[in-house]
PDBML (XML) file of the C-alpha atoms, coordinates in Angstrom:
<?xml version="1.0" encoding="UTF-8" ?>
<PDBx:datablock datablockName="MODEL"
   xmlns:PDBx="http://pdbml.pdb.org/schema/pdbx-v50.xsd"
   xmlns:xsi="http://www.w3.org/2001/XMLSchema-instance"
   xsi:schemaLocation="http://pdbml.pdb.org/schema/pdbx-v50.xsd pdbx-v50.xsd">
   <PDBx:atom_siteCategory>
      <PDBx:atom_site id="1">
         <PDBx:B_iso_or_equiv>0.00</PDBx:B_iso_or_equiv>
         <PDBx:Cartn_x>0.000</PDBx:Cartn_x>
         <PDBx:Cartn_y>0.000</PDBx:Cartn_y>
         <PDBx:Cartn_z>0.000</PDBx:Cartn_z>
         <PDBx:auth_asym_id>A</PDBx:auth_asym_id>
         <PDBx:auth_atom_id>CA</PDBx:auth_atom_id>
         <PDBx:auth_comp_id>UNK</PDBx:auth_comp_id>
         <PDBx:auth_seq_id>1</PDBx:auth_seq_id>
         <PDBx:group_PDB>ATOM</PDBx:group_PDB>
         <PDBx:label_alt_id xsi:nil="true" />
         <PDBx:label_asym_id>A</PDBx:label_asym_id>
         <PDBx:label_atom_id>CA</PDBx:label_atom_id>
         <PDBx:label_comp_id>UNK</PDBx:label_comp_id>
         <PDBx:label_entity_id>1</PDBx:label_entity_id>
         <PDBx:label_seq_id>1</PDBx:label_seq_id>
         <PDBx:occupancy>1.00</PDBx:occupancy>
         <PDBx:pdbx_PDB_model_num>1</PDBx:pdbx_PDB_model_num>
         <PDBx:type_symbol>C</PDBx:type_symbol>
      </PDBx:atom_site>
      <PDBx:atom_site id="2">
         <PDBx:B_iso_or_equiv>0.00</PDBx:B_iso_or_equiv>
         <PDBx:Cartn_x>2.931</PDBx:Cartn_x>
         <PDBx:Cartn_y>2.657</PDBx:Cartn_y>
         <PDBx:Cartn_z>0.812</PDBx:Cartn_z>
         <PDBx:auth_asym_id>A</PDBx:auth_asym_id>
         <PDBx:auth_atom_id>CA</PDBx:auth_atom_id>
         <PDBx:auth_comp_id>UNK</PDBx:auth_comp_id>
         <PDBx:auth_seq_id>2</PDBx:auth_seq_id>
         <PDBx:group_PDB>ATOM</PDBx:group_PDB>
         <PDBx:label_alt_id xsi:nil="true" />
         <PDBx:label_asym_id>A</PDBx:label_asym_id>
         <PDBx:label_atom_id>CA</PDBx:label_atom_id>
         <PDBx:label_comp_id>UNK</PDBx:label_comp_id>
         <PDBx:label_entity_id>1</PDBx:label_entity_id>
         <PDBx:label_seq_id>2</PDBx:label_seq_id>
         <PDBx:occupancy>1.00</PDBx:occupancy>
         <PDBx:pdbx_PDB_model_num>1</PDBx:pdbx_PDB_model_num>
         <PDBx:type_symbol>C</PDBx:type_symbol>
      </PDBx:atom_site>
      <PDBx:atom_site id="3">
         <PDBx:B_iso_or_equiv>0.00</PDBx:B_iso_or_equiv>
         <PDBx:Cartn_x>4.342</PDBx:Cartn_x>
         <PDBx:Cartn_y>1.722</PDBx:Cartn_y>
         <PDBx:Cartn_z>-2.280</PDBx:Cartn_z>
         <PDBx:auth_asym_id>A</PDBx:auth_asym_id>
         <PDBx:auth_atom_id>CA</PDBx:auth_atom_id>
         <PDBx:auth_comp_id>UNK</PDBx:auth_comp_id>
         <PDBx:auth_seq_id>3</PDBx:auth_seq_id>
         <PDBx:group_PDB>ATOM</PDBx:group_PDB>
         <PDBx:label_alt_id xsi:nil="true" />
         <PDBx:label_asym_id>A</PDBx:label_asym_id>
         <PDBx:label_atom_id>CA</PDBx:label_atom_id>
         <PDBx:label_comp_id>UNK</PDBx:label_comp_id>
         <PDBx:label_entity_id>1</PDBx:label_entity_id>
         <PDBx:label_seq_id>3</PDBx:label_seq_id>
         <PDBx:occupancy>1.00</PDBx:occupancy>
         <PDBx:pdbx_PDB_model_num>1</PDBx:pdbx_PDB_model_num>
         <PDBx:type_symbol>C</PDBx:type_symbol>
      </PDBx:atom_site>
      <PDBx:atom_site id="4">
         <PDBx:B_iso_or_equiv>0.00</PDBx:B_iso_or_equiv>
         <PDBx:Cartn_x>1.881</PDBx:Cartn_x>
         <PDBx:Cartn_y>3.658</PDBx:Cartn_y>
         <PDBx:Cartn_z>-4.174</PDBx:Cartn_z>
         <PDBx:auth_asym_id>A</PDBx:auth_asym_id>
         <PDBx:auth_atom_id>CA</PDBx:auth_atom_id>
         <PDBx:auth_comp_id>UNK</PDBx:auth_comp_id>
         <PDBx:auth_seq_id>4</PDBx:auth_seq_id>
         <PDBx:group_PDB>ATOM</PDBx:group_PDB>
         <PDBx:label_alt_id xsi:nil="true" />
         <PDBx:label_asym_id>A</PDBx:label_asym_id>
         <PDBx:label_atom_id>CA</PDBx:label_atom_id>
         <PDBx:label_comp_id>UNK</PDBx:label_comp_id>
         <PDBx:label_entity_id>1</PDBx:label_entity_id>
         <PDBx:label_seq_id>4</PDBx:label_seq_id>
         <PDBx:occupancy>1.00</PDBx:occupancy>
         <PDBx:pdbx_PDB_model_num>1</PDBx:pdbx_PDB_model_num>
         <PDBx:type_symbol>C</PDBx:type_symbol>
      </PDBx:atom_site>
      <PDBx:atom_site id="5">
         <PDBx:B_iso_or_equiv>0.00</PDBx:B_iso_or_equiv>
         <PDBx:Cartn_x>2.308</PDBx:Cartn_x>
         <PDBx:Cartn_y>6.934</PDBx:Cartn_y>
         <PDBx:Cartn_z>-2.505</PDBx:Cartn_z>
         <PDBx:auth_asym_id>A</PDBx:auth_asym_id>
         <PDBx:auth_atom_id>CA</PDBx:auth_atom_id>
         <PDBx:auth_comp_id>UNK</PDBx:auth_comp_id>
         <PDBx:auth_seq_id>5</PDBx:auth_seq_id>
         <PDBx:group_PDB>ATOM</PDBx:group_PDB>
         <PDBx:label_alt_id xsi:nil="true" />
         <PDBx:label_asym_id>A</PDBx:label_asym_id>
         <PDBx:label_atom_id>CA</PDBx:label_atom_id>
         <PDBx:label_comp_id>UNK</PDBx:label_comp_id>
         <PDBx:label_entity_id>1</PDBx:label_entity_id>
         <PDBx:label_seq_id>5</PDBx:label_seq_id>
         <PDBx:occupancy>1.00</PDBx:occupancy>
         <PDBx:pdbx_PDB_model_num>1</PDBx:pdbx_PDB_model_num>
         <PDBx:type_symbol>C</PDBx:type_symbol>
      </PDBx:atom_site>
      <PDBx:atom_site id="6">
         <PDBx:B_iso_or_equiv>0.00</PDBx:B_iso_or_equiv>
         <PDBx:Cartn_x>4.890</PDBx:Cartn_x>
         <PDBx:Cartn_y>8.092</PDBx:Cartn_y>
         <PDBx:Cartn_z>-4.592</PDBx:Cartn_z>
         <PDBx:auth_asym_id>A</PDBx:auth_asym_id>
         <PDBx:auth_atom_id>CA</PDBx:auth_atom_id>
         <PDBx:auth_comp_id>UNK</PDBx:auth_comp_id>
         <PDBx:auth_seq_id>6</PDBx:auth_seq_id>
         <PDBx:group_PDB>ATOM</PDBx:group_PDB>
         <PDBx:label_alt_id xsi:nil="true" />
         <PDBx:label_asym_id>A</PDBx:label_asym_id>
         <PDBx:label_atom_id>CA</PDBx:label_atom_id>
         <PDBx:label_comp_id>UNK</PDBx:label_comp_id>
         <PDBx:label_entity_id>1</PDBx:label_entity_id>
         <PDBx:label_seq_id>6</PDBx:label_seq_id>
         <PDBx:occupancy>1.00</PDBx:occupancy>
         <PDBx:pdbx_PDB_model_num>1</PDBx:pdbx_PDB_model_num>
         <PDBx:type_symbol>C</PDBx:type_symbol>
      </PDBx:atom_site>
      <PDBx:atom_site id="7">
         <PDBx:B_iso_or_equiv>0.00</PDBx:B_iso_or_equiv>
         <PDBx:Cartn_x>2.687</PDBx:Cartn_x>
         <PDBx:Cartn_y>7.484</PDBx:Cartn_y>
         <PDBx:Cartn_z>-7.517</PDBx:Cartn_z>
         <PDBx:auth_asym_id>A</PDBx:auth_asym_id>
         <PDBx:auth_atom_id>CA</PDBx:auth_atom_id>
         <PDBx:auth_comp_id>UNK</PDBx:auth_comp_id>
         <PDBx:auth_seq_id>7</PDBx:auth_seq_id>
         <PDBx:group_PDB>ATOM</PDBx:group_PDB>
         <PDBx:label_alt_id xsi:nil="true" />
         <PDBx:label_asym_id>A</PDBx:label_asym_id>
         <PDBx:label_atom_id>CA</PDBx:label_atom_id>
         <PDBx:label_comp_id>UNK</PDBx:label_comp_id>
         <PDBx:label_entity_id>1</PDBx:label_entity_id>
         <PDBx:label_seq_id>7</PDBx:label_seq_id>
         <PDBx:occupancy>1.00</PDBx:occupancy>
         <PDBx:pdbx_PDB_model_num>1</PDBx:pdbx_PDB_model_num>
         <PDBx:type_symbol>C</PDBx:type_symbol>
      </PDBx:atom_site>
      <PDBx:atom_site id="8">
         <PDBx:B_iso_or_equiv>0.00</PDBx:B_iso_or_equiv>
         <PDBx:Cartn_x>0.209</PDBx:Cartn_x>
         <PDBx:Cartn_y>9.559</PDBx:Cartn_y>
         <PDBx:Cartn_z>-6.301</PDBx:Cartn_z>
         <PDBx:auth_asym_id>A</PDBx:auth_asym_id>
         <PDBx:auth_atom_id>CA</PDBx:auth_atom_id>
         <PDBx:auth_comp_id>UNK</PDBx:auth_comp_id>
         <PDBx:auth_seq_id>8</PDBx:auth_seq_id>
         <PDBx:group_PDB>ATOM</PDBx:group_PDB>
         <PDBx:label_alt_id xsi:nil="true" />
         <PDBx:label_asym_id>A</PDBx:label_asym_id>
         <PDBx:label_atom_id>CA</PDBx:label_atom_id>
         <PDBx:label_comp_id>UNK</PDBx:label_comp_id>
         <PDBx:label_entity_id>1</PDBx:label_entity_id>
         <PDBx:label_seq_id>8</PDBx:label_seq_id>
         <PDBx:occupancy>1.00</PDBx:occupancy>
         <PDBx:pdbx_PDB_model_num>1</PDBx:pdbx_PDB_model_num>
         <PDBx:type_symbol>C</PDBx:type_symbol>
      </PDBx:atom_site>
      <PDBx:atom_site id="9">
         <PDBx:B_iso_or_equiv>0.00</PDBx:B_iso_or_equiv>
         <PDBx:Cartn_x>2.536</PDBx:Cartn_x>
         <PDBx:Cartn_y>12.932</PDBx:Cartn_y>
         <PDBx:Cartn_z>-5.799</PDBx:Cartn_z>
         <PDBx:auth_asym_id>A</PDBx:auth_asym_id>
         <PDBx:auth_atom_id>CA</PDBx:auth_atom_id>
         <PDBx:auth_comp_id>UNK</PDBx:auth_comp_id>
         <PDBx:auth_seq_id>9</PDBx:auth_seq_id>
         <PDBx:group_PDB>ATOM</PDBx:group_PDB>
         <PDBx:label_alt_id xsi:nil="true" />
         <PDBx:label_asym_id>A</PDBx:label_asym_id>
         <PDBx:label_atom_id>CA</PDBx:label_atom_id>
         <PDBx:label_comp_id>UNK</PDBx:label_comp_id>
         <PDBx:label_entity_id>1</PDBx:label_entity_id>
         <PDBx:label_seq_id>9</PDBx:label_seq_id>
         <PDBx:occupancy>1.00</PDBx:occupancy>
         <PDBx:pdbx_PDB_model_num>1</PDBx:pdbx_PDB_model_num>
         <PDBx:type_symbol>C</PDBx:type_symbol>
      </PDBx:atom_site>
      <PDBx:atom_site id="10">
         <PDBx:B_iso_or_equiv>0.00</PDBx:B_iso_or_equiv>
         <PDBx:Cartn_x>3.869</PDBx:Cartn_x>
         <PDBx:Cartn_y>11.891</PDBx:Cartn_y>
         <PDBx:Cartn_z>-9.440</PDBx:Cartn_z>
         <PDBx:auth_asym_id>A</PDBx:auth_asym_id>
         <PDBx:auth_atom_id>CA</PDBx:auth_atom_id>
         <PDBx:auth_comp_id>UNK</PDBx:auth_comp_id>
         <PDBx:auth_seq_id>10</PDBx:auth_seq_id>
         <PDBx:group_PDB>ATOM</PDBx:group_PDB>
         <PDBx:label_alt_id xsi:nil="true" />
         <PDBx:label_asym_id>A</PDBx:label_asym_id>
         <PDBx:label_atom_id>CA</PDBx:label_atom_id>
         <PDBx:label_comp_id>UNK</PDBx:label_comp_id>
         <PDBx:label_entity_id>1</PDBx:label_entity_id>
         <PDBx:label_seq_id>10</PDBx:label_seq_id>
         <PDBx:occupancy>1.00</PDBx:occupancy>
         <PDBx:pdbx_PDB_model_num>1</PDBx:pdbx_PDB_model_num>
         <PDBx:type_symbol>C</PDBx:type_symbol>
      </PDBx:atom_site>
      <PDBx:atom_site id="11">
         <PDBx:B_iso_or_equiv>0.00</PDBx:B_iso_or_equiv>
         <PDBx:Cartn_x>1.289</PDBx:Cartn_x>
         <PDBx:Cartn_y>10.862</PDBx:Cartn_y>
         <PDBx:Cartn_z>-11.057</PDBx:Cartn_z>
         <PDBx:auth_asym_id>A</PDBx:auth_asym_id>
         <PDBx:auth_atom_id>CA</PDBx:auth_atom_id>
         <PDBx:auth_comp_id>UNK</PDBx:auth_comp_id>
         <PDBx:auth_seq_id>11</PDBx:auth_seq_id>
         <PDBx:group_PDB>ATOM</PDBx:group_PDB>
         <PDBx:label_alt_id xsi:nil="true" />
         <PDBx:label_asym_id>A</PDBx:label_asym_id>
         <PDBx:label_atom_id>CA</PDBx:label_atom_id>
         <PDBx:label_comp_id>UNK</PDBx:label_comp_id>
         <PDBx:label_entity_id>1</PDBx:label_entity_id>
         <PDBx:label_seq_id>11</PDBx:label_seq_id>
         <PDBx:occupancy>1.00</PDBx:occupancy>
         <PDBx:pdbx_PDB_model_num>1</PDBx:pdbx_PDB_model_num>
         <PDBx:type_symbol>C</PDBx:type_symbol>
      </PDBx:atom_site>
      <PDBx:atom_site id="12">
         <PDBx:B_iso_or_equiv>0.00</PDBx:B_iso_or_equiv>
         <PDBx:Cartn_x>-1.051</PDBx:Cartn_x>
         <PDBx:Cartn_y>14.144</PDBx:Cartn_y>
         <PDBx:Cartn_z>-11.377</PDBx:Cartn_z>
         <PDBx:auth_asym_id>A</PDBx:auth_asym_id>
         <PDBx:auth_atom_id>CA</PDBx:auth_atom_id>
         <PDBx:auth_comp_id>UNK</PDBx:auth_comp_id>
         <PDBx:auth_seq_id>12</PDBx:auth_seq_id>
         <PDBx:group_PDB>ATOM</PDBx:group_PDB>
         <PDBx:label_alt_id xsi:nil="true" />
         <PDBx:label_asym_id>A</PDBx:label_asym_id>
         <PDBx:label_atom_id>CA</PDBx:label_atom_id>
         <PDBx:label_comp_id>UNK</PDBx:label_comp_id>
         <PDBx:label_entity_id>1</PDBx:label_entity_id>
         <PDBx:label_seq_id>12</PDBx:label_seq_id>
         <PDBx:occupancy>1.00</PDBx:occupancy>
         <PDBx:pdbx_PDB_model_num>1</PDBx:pdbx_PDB_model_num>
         <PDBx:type_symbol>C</PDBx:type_symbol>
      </PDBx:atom_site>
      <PDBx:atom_site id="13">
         <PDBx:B_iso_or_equiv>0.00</PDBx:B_iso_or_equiv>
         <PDBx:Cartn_x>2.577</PDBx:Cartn_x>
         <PDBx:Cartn_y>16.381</PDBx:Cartn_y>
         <PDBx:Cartn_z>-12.629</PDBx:Cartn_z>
         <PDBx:auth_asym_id>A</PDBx:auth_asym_id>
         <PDBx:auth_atom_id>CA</PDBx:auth_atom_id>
         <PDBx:auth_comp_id>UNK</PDBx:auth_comp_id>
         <PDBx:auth_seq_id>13</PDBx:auth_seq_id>
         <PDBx:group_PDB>ATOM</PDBx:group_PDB>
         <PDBx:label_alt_id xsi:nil="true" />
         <PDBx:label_asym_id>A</PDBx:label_asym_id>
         <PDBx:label_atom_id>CA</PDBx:label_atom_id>
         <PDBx:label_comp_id>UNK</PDBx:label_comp_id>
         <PDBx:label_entity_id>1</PDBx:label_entity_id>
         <PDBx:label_seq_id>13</PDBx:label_seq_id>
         <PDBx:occupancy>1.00</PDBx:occupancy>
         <PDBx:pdbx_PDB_model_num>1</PDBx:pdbx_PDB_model_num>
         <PDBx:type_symbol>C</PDBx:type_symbol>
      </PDBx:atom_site>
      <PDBx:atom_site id="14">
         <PDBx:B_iso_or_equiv>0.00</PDBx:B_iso_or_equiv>
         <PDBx:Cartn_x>2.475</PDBx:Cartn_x>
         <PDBx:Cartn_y>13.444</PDBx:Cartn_y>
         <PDBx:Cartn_z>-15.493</PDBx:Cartn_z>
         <PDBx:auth_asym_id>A</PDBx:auth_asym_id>
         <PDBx:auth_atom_id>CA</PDBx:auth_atom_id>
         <PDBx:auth_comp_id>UNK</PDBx:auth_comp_id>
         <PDBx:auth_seq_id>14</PDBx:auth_seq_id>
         <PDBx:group_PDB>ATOM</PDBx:group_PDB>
         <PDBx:label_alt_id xsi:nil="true" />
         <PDBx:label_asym_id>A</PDBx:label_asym_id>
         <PDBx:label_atom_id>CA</PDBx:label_atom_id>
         <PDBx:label_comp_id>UNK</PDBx:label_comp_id>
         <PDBx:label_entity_id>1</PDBx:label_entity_id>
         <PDBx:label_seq_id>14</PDBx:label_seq_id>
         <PDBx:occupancy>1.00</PDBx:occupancy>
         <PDBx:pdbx_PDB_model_num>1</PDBx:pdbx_PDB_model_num>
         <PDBx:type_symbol>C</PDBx:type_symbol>
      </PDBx:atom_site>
      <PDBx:atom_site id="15">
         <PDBx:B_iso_or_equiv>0.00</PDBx:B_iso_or_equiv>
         <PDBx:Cartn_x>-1.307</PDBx:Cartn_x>
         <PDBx:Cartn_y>13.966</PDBx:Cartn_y>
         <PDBx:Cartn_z>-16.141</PDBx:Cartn_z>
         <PDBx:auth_asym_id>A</PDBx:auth_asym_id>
         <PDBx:auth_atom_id>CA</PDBx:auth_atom_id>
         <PDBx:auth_comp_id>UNK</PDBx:auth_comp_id>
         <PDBx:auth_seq_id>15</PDBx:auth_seq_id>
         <PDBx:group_PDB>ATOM</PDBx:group_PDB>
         <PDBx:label_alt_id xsi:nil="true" />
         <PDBx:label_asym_id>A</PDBx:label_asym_id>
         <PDBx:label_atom_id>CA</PDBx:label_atom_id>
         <PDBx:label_comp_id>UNK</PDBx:label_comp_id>
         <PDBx:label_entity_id>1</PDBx:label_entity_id>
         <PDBx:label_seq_id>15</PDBx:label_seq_id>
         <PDBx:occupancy>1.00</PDBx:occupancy>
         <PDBx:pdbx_PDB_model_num>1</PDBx:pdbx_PDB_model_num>
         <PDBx:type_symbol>C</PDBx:type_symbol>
      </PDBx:atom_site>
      <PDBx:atom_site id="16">
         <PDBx:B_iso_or_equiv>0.00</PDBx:B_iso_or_equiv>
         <PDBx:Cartn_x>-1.383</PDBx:Cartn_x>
         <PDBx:Cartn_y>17.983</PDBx:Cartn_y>
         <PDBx:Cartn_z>-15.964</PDBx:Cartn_z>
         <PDBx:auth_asym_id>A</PDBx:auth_asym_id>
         <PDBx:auth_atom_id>CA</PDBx:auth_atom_id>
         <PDBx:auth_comp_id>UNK</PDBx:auth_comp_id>
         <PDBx:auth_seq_id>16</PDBx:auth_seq_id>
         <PDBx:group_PDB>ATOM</PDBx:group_PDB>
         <PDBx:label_alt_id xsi:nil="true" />
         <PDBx:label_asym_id>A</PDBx:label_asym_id>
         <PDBx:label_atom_id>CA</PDBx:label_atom_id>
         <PDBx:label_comp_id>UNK</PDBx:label_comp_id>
         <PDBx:label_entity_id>1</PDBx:label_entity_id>
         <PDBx:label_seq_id>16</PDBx:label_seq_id>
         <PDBx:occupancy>1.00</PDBx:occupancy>
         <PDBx:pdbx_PDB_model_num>1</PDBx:pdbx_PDB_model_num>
         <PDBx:type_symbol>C</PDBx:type_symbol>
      </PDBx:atom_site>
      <PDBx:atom_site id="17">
         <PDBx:B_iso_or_equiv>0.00</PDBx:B_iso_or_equiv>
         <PDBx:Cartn_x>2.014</PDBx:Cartn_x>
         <PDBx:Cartn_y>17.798</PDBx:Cartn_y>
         <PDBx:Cartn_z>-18.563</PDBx:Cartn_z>
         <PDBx:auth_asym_id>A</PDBx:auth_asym_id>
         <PDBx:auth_atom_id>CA</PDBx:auth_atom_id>
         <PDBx:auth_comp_id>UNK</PDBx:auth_comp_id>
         <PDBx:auth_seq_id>17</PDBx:auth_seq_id>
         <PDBx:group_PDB>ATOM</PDBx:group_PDB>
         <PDBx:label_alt_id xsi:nil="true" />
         <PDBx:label_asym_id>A</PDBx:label_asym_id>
         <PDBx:label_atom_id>CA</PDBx:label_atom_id>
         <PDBx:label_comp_id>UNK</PDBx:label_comp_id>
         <PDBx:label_entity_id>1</PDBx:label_entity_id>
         <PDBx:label_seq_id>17</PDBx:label_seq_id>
         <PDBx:occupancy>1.00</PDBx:occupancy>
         <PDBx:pdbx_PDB_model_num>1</PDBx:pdbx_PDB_model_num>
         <PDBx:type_symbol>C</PDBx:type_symbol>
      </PDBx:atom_site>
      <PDBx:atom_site id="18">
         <PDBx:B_iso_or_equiv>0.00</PDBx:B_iso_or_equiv>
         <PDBx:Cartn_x>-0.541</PDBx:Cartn_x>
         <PDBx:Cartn_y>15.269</PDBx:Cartn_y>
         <PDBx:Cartn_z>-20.522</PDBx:Cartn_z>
         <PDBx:auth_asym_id>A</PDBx:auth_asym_id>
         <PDBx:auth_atom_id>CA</PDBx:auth_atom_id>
         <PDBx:auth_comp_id>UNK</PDBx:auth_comp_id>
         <PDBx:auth_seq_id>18</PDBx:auth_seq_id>
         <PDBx:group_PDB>ATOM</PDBx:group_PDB>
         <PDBx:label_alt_id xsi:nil="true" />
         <PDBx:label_asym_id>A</PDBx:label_asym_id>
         <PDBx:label_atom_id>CA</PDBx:label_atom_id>
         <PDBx:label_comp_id>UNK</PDBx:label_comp_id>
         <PDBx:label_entity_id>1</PDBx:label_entity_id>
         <PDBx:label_seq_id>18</PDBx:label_seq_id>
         <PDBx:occupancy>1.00</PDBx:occupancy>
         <PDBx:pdbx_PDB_model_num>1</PDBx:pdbx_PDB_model_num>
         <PDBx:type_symbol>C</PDBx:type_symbol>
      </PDBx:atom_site>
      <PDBx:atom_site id="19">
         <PDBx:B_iso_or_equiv>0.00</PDBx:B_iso_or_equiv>
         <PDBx:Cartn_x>-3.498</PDBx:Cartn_x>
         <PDBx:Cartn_y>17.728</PDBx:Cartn_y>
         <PDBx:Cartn_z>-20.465</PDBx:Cartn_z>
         <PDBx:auth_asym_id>A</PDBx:auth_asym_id>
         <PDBx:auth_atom_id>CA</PDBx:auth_atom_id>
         <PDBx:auth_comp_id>UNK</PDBx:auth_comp_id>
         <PDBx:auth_seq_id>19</PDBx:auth_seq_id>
         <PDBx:group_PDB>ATOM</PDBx:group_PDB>
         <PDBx:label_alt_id xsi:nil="true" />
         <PDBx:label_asym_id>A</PDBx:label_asym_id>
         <PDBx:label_atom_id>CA</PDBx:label_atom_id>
         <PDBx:label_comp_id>UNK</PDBx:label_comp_id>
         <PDBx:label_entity_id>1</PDBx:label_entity_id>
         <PDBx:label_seq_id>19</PDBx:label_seq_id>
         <PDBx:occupancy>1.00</PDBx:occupancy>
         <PDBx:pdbx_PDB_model_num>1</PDBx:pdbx_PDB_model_num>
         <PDBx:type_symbol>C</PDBx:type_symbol>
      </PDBx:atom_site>
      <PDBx:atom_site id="20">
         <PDBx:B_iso_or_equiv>0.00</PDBx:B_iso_or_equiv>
         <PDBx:Cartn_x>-1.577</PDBx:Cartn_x>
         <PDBx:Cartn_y>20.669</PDBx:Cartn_y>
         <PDBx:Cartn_z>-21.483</PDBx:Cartn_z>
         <PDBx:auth_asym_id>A</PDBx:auth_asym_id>
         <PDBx:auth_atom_id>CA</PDBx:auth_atom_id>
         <PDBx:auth_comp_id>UNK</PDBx:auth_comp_id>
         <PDBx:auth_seq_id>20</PDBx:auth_seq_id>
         <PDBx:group_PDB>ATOM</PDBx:group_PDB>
         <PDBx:label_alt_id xsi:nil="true" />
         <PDBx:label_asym_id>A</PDBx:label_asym_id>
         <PDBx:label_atom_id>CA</PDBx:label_atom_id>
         <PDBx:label_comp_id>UNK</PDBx:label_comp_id>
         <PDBx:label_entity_id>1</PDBx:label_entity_id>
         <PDBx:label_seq_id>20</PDBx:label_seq_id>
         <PDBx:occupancy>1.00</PDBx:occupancy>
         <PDBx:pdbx_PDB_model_num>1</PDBx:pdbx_PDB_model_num>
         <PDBx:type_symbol>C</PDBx:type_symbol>
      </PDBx:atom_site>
      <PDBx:atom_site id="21">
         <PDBx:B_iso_or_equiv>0.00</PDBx:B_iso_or_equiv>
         <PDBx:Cartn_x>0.072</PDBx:Cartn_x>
         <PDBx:Cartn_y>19.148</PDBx:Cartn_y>
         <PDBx:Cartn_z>-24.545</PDBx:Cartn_z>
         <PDBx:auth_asym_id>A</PDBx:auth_asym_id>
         <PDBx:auth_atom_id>CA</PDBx:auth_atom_id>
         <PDBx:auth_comp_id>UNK</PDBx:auth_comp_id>
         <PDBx:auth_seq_id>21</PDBx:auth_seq_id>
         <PDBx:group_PDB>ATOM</PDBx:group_PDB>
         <PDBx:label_alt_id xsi:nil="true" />
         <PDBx:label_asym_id>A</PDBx:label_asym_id>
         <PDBx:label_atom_id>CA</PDBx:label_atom_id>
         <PDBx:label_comp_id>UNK</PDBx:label_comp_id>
         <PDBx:label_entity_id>1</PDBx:label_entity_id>
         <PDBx:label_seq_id>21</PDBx:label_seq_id>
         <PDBx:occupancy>1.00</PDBx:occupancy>
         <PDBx:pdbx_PDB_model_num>1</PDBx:pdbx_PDB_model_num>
         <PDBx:type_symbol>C</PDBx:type_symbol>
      </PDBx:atom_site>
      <PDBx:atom_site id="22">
         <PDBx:B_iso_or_equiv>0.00</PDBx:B_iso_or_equiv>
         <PDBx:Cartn_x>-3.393</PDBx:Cartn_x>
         <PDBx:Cartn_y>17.631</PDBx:Cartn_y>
         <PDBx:Cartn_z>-25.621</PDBx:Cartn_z>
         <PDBx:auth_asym_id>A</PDBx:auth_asym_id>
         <PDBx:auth_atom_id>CA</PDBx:auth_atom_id>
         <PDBx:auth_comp_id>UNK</PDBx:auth_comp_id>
         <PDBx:auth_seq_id>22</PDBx:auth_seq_id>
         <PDBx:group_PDB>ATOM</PDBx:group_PDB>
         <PDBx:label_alt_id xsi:nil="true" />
         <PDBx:label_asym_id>A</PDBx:label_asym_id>
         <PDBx:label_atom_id>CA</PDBx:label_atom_id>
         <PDBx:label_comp_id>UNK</PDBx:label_comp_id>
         <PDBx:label_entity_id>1</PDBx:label_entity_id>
         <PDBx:label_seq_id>22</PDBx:label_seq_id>
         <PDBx:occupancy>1.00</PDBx:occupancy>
         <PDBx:pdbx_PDB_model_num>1</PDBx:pdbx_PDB_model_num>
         <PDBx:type_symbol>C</PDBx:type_symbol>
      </PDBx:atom_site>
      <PDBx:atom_site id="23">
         <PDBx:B_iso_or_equiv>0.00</PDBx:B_iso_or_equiv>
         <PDBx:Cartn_x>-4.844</PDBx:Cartn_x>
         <PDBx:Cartn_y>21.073</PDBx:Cartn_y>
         <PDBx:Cartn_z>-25.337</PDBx:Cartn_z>
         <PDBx:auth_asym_id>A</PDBx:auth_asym_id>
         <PDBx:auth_atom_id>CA</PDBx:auth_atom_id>
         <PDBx:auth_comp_id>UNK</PDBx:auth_comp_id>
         <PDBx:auth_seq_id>23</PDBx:auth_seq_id>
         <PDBx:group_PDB>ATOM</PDBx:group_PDB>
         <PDBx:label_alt_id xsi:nil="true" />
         <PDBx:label_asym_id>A</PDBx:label_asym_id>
         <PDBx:label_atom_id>CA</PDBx:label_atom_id>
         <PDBx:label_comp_id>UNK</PDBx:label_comp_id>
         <PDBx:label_entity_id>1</PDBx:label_entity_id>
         <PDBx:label_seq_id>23</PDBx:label_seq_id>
         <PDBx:occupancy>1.00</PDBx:occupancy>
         <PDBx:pdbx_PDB_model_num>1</PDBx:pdbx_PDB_model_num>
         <PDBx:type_symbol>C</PDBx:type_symbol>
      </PDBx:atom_site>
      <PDBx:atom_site id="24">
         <PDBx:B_iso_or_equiv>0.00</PDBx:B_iso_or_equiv>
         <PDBx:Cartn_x>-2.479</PDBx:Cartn_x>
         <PDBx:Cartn_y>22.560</PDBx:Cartn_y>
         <PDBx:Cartn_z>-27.351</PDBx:Cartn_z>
         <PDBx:auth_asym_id>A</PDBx:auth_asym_id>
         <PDBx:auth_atom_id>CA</PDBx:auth_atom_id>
         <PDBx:auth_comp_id>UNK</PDBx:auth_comp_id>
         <PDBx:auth_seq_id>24</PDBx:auth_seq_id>
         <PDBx:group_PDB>ATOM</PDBx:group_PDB>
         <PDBx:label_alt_id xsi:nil="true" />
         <PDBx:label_asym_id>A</PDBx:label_asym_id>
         <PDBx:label_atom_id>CA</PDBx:label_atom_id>
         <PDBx:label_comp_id>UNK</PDBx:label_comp_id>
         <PDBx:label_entity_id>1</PDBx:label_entity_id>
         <PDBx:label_seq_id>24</PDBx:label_seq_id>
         <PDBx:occupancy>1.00</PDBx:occupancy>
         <PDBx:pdbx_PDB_model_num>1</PDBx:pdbx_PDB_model_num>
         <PDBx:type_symbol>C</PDBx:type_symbol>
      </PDBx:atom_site>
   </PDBx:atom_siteCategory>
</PDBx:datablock>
């Protein structure tokens, strides 16, 4: 379970970088 917590501080920079290219 504590394993994932450093996917979940990572994860959303990945998806906002994701978002903002796909915008554009």
């Amino acid at each position: 379970s504590l394993s994932y917590l450093p996917l979940v501080f990572c994860e959303p920079i990945f998806t906002r970088v994701v978002l903002k290219l796909l915008s554009r």
